[in-house]
Protein backbone atom coordinates (compact mmCIF):
# COMPACT_ATOMS: atom_id res chain seq x y z
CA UNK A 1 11.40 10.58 -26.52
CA UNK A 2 14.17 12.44 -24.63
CA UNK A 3 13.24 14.82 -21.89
CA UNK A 4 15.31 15.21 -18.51
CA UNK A 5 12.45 14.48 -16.48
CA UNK A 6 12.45 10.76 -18.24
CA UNK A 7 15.95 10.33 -16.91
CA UNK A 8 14.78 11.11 -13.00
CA UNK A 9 12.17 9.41 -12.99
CA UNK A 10 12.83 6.34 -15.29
CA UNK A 11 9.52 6.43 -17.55
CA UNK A 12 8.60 6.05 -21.29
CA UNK A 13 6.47 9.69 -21.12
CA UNK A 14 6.94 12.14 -18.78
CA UNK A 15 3.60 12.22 -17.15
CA UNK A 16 2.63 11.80 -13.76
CA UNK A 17 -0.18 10.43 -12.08
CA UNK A 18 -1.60 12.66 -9.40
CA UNK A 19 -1.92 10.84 -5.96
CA UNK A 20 -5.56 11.73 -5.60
CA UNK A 21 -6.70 10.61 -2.00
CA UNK A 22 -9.53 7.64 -2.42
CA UNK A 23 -8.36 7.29 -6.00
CA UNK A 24 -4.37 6.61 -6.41
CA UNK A 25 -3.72 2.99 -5.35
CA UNK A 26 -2.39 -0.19 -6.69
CA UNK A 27 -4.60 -0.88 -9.39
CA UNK A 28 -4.54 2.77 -11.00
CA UNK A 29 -0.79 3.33 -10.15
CA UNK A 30 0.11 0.21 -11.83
CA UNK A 31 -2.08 1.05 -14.93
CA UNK A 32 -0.36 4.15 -15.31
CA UNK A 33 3.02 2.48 -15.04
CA UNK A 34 2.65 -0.10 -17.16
CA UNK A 35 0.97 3.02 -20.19
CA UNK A 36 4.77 4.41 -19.55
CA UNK A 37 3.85 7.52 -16.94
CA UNK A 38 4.49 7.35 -13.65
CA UNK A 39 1.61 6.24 -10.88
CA UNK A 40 1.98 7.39 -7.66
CA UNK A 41 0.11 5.59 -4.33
CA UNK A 42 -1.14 8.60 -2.30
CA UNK A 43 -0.37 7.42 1.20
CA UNK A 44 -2.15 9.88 2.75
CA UNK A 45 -4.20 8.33 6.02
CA UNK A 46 -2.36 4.80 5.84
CA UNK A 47 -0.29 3.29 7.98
CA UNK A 48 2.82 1.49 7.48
CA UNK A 49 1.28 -1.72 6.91
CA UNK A 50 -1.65 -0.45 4.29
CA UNK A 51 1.51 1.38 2.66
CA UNK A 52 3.65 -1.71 2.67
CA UNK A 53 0.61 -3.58 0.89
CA UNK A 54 -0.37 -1.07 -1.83
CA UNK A 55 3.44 -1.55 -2.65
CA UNK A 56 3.45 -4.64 -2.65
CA UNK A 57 0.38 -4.81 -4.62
CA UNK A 58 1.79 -2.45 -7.24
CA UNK A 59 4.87 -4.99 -7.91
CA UNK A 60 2.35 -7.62 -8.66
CA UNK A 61 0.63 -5.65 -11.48
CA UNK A 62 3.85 -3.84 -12.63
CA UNK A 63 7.33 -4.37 -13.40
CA UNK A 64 7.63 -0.21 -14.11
CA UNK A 65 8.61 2.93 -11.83
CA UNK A 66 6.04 4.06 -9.72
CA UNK A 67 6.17 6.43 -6.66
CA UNK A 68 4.81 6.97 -3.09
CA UNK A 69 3.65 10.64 -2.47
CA UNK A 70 3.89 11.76 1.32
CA UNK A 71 1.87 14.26 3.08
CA UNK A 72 4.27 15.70 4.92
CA UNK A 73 2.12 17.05 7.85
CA UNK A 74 0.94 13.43 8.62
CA UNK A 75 1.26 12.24 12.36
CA UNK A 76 3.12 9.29 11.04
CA UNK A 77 5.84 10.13 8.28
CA UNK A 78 8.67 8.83 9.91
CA UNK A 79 6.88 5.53 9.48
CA UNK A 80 6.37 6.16 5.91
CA UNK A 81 9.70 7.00 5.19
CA UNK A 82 10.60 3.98 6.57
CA UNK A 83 8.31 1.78 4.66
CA UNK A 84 9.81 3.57 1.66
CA UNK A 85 13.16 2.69 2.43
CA UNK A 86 12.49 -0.84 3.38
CA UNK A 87 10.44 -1.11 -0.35
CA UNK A 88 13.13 0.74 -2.67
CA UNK A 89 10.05 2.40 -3.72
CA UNK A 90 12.36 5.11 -6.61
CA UNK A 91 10.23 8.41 -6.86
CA UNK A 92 8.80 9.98 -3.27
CA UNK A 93 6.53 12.83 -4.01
CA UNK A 94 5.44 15.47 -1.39
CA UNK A 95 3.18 17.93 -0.75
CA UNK A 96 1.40 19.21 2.47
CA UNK A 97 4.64 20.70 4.40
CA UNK A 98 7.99 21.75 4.27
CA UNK A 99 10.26 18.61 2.32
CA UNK A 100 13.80 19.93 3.30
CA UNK A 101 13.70 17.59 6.50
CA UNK A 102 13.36 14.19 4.21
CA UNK A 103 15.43 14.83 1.63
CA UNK A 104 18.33 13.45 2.83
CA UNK A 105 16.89 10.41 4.22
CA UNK A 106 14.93 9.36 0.68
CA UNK A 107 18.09 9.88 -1.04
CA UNK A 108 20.13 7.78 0.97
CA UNK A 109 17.27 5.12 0.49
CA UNK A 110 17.78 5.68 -3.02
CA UNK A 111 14.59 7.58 -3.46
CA UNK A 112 14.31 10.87 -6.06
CA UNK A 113 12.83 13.27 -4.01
CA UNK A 114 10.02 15.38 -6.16
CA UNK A 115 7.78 17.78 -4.00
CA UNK A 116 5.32 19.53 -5.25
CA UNK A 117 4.86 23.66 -5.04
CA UNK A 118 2.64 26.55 -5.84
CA UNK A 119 5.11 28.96 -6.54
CA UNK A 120 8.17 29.87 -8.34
CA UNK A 121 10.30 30.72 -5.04
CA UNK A 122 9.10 27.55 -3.61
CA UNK A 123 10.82 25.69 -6.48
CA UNK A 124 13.90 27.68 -6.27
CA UNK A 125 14.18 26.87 -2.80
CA UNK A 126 13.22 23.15 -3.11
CA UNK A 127 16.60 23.18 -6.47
CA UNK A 128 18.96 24.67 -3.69
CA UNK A 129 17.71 21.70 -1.41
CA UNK A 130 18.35 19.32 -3.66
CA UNK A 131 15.62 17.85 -4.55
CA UNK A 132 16.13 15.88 -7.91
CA UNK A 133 12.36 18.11 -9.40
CA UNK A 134 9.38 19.86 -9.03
CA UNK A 135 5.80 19.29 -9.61
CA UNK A 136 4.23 22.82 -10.41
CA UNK A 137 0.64 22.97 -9.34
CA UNK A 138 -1.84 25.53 -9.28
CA UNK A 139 -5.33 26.06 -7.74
CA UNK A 140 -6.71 24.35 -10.51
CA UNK A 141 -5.79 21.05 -8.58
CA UNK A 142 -8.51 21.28 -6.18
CA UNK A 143 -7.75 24.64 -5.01
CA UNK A 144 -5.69 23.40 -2.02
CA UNK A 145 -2.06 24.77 -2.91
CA UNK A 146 -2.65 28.33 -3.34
CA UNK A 147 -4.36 30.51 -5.09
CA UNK A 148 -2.18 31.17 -8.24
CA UNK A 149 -3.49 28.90 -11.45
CA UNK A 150 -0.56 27.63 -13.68
């Protein structure tokens, strides 16, 4: 299968797991990895050693991309970002907040940088960024990123 996305993100399909608070870690990020889409660890409410586990943990089930997503409007993101870098973790997702700010710093870990929006200016402005894609979302995912369905 060719598909740009596949060459960002490094996967067989070009599906991504949503990082689904209570739900995403190791064991279903890895599962998803090693089916050829991409799992994502929603870090949401850990701290950098939790993070620096479920990384860890992933690694040990899975040999295949996988990402971390980041609420942005966590206390602690500097942290995370950190953790991130330290790990080499390749695809940092974002959502909850304004991604500009970390884009340069996941790059320059080697990160691609893929935040998620509800609209189409929000994606235009994320391109001119520089972020390396977008995640489109509507209200259908839970209703928390606007009110526009896809």
């Amino acid at each position: 299968m060719s598909n740009p996305l596949l060459e960002v993100i490094g996967t067989k399909y070009p599906i991504l797991q949503g990082a689904m608070g209570g739900v995403a870690y190791h064991q279903l990020v890895a599962a998803v990895s090693e089916a050829g889409g991409l799992g994502i660890i929603a870090s949401a409410g850990m701290d950098k050693e939790t993070l620096h586990e479920e990384i860890r943990k992933t690694r040990e089930l899975t040999d295949k991309p996988f990402g971390v997503n980041l609420m942005l409007m966590s206390p602690n993101i500097a942290d995370m970002i950190e953790v991130i870098a330290e790990e080499k973790v390749p695809v940092v997702t974002t959502g909850a907040g304004n991604p500009k700010p970390v884009i340069e710093p996941l790059h320059k870990a080697g990160c691609k940088v893929i935040p998620v929006v509800a609209t189409a200016r929000q994606a235009a402005k994320m391109e001119a960024a520089g972020v390396d894609a977008v995640v489109c979302e509507g209200n259908e995912a839970g209703g928390h990123i606007g009110t526009v369905a896809t």
